[in-house]
Protein backbone atom coordinates (compact mmCIF):
# COMPACT_ATOMS: atom_id res chain seq x y z
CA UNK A 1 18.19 -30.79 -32.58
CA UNK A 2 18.25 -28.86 -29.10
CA UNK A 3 15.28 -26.15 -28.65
CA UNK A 4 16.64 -23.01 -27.43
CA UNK A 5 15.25 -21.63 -24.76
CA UNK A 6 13.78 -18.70 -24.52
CA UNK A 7 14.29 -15.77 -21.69
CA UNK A 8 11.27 -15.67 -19.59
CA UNK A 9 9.66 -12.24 -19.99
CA UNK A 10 8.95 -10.25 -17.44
CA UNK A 11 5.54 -10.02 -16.06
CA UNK A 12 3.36 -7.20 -16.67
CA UNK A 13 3.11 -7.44 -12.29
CA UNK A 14 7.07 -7.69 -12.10
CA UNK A 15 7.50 -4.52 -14.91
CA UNK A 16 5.29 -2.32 -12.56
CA UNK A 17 6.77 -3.44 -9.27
CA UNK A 18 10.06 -2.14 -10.49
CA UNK A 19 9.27 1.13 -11.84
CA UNK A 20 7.40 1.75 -8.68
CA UNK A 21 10.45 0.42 -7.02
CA UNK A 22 12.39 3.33 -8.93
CA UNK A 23 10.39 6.02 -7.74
CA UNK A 24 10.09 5.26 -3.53
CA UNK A 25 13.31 3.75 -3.10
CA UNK A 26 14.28 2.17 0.03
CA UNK A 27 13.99 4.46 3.47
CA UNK A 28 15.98 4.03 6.06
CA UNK A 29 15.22 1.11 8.24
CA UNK A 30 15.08 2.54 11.74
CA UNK A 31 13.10 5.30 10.97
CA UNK A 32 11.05 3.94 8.44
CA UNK A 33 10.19 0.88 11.24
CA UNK A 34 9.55 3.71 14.25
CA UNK A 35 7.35 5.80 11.84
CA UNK A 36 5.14 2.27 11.22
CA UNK A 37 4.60 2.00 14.84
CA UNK A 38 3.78 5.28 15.51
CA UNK A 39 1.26 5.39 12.16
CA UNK A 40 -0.05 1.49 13.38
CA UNK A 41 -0.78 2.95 17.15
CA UNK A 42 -2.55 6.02 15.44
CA UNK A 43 -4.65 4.51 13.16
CA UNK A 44 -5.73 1.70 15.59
CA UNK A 45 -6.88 4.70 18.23
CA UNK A 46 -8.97 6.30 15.32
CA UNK A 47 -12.53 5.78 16.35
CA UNK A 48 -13.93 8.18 13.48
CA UNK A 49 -13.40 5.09 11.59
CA UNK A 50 -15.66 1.94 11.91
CA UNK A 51 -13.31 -1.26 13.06
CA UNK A 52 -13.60 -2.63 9.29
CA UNK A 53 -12.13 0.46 7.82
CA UNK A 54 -9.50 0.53 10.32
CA UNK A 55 -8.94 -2.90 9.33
CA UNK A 56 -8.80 -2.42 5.62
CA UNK A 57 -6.50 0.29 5.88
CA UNK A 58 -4.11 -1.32 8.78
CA UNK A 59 -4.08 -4.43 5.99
CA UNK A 60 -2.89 -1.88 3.58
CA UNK A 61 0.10 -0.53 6.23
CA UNK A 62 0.83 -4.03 6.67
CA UNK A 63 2.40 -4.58 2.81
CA UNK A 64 4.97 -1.81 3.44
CA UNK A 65 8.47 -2.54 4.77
CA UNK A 66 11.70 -0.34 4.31
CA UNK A 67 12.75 -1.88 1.25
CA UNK A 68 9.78 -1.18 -0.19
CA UNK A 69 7.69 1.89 1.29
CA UNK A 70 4.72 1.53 -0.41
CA UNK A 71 1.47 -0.81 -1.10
CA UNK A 72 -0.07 -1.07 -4.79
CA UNK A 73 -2.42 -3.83 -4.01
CA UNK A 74 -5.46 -3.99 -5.89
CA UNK A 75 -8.53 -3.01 -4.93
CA UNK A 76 -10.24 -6.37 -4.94
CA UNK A 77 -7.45 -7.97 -3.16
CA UNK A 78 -7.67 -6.13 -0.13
CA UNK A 79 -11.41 -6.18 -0.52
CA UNK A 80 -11.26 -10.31 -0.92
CA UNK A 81 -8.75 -10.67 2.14
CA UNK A 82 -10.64 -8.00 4.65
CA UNK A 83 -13.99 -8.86 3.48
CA UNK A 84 -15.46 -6.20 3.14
CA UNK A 85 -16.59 -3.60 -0.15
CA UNK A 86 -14.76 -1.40 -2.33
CA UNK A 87 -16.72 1.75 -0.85
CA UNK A 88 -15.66 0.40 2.94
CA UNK A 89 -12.14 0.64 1.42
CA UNK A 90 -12.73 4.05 -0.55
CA UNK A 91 -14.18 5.66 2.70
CA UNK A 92 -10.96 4.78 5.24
CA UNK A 93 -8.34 5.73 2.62
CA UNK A 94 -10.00 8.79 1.73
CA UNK A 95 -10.16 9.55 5.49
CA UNK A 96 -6.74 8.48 6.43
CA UNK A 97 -5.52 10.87 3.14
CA UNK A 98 -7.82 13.60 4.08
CA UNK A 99 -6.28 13.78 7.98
CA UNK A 100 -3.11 13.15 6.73
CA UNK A 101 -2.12 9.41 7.32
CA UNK A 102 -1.88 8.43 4.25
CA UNK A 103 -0.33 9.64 0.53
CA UNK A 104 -2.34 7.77 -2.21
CA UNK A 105 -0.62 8.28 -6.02
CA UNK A 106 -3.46 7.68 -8.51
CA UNK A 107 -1.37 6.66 -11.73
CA UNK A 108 -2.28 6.87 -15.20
CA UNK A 109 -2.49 3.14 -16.37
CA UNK A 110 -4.58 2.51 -13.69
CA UNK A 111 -4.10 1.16 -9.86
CA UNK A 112 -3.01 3.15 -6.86
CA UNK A 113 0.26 3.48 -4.74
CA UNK A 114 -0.32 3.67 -0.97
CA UNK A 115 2.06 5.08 1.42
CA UNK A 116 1.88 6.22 5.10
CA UNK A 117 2.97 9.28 6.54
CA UNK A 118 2.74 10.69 10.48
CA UNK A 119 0.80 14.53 9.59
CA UNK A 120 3.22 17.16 10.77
């Protein structure tokens, strides 16, 4: 007798990706590409920030394309892949959101949504 097979499910990483998906939707590609260089050449001539927390956050800029505007990688991925601490990572976001480089959306069930933005 032939098992039936079963739909995968959808991973709990795969759910969230798409409802995130659903609320930045994709940006138009030109601008959204000459906005990244302006934010990349910003953020590397920040010299508030020590070189690892300009690294930490660059590696954050660096998920974001203009299909998808926005980074939601965990906190001990980016720490495992810069190598460096979650406070290192804490201080340069909160300084890129305080002067305006970046938007960070703290959501209820836990993790953050990064996006960058050029301070008007």
């Amino acid at each position: 007798m032939p098992s039936k097979i079963q739909p995968a499910k959808a991973s709990f990483y795969s759910r969230r990706f798409d409802e995130i998906s659903e609320r930045y939707p994709p940006e138009d590609v030109r601008a959204f590409l000459t906005m990244q260089r302006r934010w990349l050449r910003k953020v590397t001539q920040m010299r508030h920030l020590p070189p690892i927390q300009r690294c930490a956050v660059l590696f954050i800029g660096s998920f974001m394309t203009p299909s998808k505007p926005f980074c939601f990688a965990g906190m001990a991925y980016i720490c495992d892949h810069v190598g460096c601490e979650r406070t290192t990572v804490n201080r340069a976001v909160g300084q890129l959101e305080k002067d305006g480089f970046m938007k960070v959306d703290r959501l209820k069930r836990g993790g953050n949504v990064y996006r960058i933005c050029i301070p008007t």
